[in-house]
N, C-alpha and C. Protein backbone atom coordinates (compact mmCIF):
# COMPACT_ATOMS: atom_id res chain seq x y z
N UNK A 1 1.53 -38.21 -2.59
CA UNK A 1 2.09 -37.49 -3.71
C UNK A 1 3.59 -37.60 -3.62
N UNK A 2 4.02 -37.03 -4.65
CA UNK A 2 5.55 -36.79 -4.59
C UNK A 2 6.25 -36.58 -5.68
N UNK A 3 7.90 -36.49 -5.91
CA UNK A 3 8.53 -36.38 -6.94
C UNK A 3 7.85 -37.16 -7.99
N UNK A 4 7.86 -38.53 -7.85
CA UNK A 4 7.25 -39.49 -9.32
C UNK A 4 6.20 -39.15 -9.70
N UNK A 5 5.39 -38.18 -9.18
CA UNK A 5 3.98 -37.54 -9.72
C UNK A 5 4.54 -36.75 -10.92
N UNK A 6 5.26 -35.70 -10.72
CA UNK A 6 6.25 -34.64 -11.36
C UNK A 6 6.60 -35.69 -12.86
N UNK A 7 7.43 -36.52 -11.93
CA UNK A 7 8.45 -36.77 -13.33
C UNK A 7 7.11 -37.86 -14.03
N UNK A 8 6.00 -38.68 -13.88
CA UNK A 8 5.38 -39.00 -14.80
C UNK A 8 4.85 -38.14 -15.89
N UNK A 9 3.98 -36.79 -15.16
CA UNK A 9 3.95 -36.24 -15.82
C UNK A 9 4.38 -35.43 -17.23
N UNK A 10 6.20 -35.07 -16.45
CA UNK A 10 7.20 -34.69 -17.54
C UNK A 10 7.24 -36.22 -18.40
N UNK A 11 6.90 -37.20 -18.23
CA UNK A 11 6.75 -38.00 -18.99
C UNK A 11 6.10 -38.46 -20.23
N UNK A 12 5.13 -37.85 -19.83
CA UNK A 12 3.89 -38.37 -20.06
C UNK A 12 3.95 -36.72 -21.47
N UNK A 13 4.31 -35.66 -21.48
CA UNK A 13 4.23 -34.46 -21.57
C UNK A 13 5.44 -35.08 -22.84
N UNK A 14 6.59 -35.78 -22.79
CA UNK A 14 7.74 -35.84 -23.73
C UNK A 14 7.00 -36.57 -24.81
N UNK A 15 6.60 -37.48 -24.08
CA UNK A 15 6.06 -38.46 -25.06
C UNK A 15 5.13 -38.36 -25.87
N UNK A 16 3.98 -37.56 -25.74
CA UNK A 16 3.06 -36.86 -26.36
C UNK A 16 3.71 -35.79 -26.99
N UNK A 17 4.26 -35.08 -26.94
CA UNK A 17 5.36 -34.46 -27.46
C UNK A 17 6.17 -34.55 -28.92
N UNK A 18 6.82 -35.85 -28.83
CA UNK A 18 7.61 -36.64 -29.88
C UNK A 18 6.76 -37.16 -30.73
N UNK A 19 5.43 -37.59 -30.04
CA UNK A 19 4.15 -38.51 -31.42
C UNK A 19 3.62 -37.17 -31.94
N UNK A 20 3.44 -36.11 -31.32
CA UNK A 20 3.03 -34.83 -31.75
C UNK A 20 3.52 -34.29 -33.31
N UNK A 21 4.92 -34.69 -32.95
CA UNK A 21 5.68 -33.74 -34.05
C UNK A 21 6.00 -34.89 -34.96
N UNK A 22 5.94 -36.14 -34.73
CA UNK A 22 6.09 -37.34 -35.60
C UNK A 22 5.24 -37.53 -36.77
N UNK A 23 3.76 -37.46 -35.89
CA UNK A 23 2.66 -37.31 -36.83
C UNK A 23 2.42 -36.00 -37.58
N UNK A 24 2.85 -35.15 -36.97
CA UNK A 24 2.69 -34.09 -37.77
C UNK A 24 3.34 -33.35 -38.76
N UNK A 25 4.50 -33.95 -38.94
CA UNK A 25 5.55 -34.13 -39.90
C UNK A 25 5.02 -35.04 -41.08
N UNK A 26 4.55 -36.01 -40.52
CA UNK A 26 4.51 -37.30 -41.61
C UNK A 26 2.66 -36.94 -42.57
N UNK A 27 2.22 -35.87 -42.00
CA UNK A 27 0.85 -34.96 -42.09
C UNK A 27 -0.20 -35.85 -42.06
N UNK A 28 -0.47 -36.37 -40.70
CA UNK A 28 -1.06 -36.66 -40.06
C UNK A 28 -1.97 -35.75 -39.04
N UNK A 29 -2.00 -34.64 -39.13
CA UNK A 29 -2.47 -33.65 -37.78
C UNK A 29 -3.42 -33.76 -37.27
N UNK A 30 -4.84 -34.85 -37.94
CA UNK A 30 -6.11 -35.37 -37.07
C UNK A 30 -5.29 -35.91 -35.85
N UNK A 31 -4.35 -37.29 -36.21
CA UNK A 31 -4.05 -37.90 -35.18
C UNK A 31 -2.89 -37.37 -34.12
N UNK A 32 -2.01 -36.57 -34.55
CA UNK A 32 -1.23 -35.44 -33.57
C UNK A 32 -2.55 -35.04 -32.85
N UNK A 33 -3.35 -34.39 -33.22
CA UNK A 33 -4.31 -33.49 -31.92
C UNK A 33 -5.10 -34.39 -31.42
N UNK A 34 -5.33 -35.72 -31.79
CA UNK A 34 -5.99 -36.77 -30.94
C UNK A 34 -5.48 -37.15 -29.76
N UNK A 35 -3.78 -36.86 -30.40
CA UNK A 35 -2.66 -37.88 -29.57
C UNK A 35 -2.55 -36.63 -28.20
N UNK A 36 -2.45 -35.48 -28.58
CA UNK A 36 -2.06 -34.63 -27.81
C UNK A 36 -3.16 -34.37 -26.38
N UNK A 37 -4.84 -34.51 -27.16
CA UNK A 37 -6.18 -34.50 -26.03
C UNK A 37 -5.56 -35.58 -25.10
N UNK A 38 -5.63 -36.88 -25.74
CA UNK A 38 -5.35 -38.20 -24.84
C UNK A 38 -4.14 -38.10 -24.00
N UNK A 39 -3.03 -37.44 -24.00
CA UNK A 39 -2.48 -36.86 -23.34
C UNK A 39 -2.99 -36.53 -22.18
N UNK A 40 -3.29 -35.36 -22.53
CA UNK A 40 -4.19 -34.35 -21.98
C UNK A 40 -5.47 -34.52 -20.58
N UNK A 41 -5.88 -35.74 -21.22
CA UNK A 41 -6.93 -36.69 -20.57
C UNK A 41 -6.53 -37.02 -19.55
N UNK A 42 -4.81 -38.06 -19.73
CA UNK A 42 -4.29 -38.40 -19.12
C UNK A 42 -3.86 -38.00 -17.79
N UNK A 43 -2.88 -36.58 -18.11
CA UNK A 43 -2.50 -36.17 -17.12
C UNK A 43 -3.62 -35.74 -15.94
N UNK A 44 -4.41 -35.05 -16.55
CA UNK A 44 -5.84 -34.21 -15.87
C UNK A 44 -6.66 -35.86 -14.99
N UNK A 45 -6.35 -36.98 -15.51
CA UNK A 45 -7.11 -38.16 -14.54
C UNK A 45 -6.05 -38.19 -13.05
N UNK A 46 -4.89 -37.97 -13.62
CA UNK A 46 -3.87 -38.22 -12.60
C UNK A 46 -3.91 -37.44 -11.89
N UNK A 47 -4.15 -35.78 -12.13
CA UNK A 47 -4.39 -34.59 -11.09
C UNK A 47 -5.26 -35.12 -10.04
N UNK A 48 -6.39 -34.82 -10.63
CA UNK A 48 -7.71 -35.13 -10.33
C UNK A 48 -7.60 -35.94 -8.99
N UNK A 49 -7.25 -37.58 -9.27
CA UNK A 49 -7.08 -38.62 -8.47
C UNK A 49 -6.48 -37.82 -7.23
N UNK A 50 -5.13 -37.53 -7.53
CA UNK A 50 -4.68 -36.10 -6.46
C UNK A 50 -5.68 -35.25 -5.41
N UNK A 51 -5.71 -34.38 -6.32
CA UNK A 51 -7.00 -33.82 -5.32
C UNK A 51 -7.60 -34.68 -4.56
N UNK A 52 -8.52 -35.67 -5.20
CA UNK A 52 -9.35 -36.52 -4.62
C UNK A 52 -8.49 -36.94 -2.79
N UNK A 53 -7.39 -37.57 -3.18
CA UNK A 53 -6.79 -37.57 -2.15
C UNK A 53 -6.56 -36.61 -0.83
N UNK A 54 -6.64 -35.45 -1.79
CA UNK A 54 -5.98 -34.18 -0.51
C UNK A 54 -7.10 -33.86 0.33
N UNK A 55 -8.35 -34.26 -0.82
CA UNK A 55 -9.81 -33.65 0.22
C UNK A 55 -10.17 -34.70 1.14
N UNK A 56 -9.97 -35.77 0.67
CA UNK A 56 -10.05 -37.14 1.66
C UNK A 56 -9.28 -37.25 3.01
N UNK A 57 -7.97 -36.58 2.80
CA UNK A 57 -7.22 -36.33 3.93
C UNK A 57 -8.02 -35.41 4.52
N UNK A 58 -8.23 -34.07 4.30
CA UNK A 58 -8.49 -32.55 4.71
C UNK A 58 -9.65 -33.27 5.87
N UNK A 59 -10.82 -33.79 4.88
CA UNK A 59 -12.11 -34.16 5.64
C UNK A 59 -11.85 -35.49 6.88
N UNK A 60 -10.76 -36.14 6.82
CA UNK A 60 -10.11 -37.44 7.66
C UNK A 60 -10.14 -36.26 9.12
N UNK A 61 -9.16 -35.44 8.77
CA UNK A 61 -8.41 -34.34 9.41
C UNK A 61 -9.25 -33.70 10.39
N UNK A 62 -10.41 -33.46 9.70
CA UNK A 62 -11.17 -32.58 10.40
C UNK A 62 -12.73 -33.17 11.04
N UNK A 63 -12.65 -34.59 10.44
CA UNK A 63 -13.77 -35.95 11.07
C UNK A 63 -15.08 -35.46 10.24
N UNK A 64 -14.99 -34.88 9.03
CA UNK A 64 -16.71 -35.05 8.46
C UNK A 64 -16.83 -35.95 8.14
């Protein structure tokens, strides 16, 4: 893990963000809340993967 976890995220969070209010200006709002789940998707695969890691260590750690 680390800082670049953080800042993808804040990345990932701007950018969905800006298509958010782009599309939803231009009245589009199916595809703003499409854009915003897939987002959403996004970040939550990247957590996830995370975890996955920490329990992989934990159980390394402790030899199950």
């Amino acid at each position: 893990m680390g800082i670049d976890l953080i800042f993808r995220i804040a990345a990932i969070g701007i950018l969905v963000s800006v298509l958010n209010q782009v599309l939803s200006r231009s009245g589009r709002e199916e595809y703003a809340t499409m854009t915003t789940l897939a987002g959403l998707v996004v970040v939550l695969l990247m957590v996830i993967k995370e975890i996955v890691n920490l329990f992989d260590t934990i159980k390394a750690m402790f030899h199950f």
